[in-house]
C-alpha atoms as a PDB file:
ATOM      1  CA  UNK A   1     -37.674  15.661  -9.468  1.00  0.00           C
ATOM      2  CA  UNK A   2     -38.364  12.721  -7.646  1.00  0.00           C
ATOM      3  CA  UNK A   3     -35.641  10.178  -9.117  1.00  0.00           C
ATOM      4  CA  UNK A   4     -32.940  12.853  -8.721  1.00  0.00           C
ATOM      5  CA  UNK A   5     -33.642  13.087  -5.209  1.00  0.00           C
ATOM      6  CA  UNK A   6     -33.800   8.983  -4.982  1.00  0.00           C
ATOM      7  CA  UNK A   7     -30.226   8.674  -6.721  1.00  0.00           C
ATOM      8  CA  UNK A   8     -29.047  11.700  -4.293  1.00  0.00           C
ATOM      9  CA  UNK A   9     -29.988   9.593  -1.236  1.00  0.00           C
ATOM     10  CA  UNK A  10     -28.301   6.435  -2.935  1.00  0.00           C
ATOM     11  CA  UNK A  11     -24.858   8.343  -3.288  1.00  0.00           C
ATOM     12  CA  UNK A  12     -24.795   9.743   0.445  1.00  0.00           C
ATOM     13  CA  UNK A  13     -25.966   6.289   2.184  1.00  0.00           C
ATOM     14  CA  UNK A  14     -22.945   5.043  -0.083  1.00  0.00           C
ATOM     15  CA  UNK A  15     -19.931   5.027   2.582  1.00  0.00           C
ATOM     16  CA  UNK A  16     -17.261   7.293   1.114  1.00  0.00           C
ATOM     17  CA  UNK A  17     -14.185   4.234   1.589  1.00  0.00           C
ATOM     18  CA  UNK A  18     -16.748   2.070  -0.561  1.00  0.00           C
ATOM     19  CA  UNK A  19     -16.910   5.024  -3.682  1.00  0.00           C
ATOM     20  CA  UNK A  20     -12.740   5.539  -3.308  1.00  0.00           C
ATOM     21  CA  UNK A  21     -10.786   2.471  -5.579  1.00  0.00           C
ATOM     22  CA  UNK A  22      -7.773   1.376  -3.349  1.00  0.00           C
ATOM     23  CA  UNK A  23      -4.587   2.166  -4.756  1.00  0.00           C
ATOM     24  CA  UNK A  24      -2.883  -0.737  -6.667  1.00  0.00           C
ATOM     25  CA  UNK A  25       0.591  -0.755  -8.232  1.00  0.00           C
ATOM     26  CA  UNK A  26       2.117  -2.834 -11.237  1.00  0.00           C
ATOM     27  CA  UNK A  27       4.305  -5.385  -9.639  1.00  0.00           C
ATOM     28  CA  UNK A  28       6.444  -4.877 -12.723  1.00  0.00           C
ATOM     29  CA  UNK A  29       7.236  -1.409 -11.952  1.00  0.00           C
ATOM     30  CA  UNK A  30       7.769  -1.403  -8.517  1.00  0.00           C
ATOM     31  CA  UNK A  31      12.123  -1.352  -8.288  1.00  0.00           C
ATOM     32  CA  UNK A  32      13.040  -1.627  -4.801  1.00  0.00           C
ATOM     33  CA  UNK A  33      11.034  -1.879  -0.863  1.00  0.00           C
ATOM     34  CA  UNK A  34      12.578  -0.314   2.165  1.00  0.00           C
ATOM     35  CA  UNK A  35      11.136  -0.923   5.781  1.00  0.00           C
ATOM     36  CA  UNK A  36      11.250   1.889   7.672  1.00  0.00           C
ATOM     37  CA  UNK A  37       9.242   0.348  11.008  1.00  0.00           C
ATOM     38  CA  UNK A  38       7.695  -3.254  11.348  1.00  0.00           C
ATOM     39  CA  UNK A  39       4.506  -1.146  10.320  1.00  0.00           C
ATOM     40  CA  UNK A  40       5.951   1.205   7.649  1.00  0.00           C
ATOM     41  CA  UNK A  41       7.336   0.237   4.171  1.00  0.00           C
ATOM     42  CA  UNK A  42       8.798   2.270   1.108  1.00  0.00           C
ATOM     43  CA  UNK A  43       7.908   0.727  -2.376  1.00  0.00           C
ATOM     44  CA  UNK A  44       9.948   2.214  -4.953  1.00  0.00           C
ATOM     45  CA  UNK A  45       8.997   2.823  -8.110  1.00  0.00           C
ATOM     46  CA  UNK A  46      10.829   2.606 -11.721  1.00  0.00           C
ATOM     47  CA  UNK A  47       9.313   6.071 -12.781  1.00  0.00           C
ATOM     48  CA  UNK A  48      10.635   7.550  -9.641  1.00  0.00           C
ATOM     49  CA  UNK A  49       7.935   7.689  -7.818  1.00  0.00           C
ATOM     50  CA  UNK A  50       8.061   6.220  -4.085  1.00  0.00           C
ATOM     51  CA  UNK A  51       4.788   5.028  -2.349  1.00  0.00           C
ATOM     52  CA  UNK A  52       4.560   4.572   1.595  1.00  0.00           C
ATOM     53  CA  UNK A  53       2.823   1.843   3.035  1.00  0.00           C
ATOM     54  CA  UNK A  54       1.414   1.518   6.808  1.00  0.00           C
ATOM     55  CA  UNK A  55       0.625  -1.681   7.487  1.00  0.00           C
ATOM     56  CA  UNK A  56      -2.712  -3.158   9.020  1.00  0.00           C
ATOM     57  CA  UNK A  57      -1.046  -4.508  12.059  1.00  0.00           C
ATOM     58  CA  UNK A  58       2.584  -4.677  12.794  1.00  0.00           C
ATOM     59  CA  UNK A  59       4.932  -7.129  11.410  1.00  0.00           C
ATOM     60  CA  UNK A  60       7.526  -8.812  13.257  1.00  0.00           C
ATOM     61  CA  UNK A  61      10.905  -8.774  11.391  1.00  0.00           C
ATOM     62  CA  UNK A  62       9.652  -6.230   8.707  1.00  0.00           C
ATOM     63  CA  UNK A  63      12.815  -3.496   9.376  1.00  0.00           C
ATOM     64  CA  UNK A  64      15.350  -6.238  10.878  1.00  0.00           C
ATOM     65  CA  UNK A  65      15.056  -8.519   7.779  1.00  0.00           C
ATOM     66  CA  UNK A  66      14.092  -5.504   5.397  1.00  0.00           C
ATOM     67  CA  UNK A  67      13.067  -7.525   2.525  1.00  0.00           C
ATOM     68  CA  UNK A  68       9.263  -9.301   1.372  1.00  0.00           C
ATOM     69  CA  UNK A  69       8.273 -11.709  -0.942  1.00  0.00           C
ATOM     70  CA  UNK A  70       5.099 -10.290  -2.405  1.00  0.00           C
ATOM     71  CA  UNK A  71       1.841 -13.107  -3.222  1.00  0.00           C
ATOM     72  CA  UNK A  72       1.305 -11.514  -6.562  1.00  0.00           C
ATOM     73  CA  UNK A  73      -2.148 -12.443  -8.443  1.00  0.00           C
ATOM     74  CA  UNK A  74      -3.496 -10.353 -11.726  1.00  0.00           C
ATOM     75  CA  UNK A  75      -0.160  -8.972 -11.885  1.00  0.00           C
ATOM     76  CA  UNK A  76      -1.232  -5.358  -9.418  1.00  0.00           C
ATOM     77  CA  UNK A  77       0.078  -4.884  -5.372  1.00  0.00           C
ATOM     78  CA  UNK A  78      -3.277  -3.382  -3.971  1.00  0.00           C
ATOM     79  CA  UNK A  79      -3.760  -1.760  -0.911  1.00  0.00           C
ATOM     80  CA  UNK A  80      -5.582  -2.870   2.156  1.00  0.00           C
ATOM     81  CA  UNK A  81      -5.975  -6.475   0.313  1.00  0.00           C
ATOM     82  CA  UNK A  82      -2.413  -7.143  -0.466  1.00  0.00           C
ATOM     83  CA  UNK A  83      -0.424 -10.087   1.490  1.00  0.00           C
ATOM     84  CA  UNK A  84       3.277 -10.648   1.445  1.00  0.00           C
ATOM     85  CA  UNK A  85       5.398 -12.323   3.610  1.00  0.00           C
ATOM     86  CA  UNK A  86       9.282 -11.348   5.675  1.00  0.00           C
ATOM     87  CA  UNK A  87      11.946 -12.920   3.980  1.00  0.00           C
ATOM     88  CA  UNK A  88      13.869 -15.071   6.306  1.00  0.00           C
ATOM     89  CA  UNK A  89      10.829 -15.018   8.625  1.00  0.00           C
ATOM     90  CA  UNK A  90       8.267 -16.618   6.639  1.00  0.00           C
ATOM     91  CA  UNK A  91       5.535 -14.784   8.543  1.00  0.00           C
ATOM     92  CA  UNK A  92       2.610 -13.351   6.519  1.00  0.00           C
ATOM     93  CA  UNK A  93       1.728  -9.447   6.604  1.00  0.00           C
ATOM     94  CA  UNK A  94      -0.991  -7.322   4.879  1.00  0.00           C
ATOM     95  CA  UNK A  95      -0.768  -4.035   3.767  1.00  0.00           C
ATOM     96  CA  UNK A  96      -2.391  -1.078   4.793  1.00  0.00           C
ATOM     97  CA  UNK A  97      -3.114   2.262   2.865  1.00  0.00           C
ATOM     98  CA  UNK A  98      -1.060   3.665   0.476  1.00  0.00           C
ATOM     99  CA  UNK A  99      -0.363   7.321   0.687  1.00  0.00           C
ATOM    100  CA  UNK A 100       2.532   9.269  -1.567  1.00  0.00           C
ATOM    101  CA  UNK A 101       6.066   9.642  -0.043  1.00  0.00           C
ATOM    102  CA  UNK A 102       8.797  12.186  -0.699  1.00  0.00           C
ATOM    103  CA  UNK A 103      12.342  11.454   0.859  1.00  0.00           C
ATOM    104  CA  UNK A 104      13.781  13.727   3.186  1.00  0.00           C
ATOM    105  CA  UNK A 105      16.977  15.992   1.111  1.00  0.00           C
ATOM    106  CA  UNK A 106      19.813  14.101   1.322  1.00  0.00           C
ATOM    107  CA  UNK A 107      22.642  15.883   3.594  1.00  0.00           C
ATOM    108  CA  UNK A 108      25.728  17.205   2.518  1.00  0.00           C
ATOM    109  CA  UNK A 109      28.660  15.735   3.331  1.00  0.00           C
END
């Protein structure tokens, strides 16, 4: 009974972001970015699947120049850890959390 109650203790003294794996993404798959804000950013993906970003802080030029040059290593985009920089800016920005993102309908004409 005792070492059950030991490993229990463990597991809730363990912070709950610390037991949760960020979210990472193949940099292979990813098709296309959009930046909806200086904080916000769409990353496309090539199964259809589009991913929305909120950045850590905001970051100056993000919608105006709407395009990044990602610092790729180990071949994965991660969350919260990731760094990329504004194209035509040259200013480096880190990504926030990643949460899923489903377009608003498209009207009709």
């Amino acid at each position: 009974m005792r070492p059950t109650i030991f490993v229990l203790a463990l597991l809730l003294a363990v912070p709950a972001a610390a037991q949760a794996k960020d979210i990472c993404l193949t940099a292979t798959q990813i098709d296309h970015t959009t930046s909806l804000s200086d904080n916000e950013l769409l990353i496309y993906m090539n199964d259809g699947k589009v991913w929305k970003n909120t950045l850590k802080t905001t970051c100056p030029g993000l919608k105006f120049e709407n395009g990044v040059k990602w610092d790729i290593e180990g071949g994965t985009i991660c969350e919260n850890t990731q760094k990329f920089t504004v194209l035509r800016r040259n200013n480096f920005c880190f990504l926030g959390g990643f949460t899923p993102y489903t377009p608003p309908p498209k009207k009709a004409p």
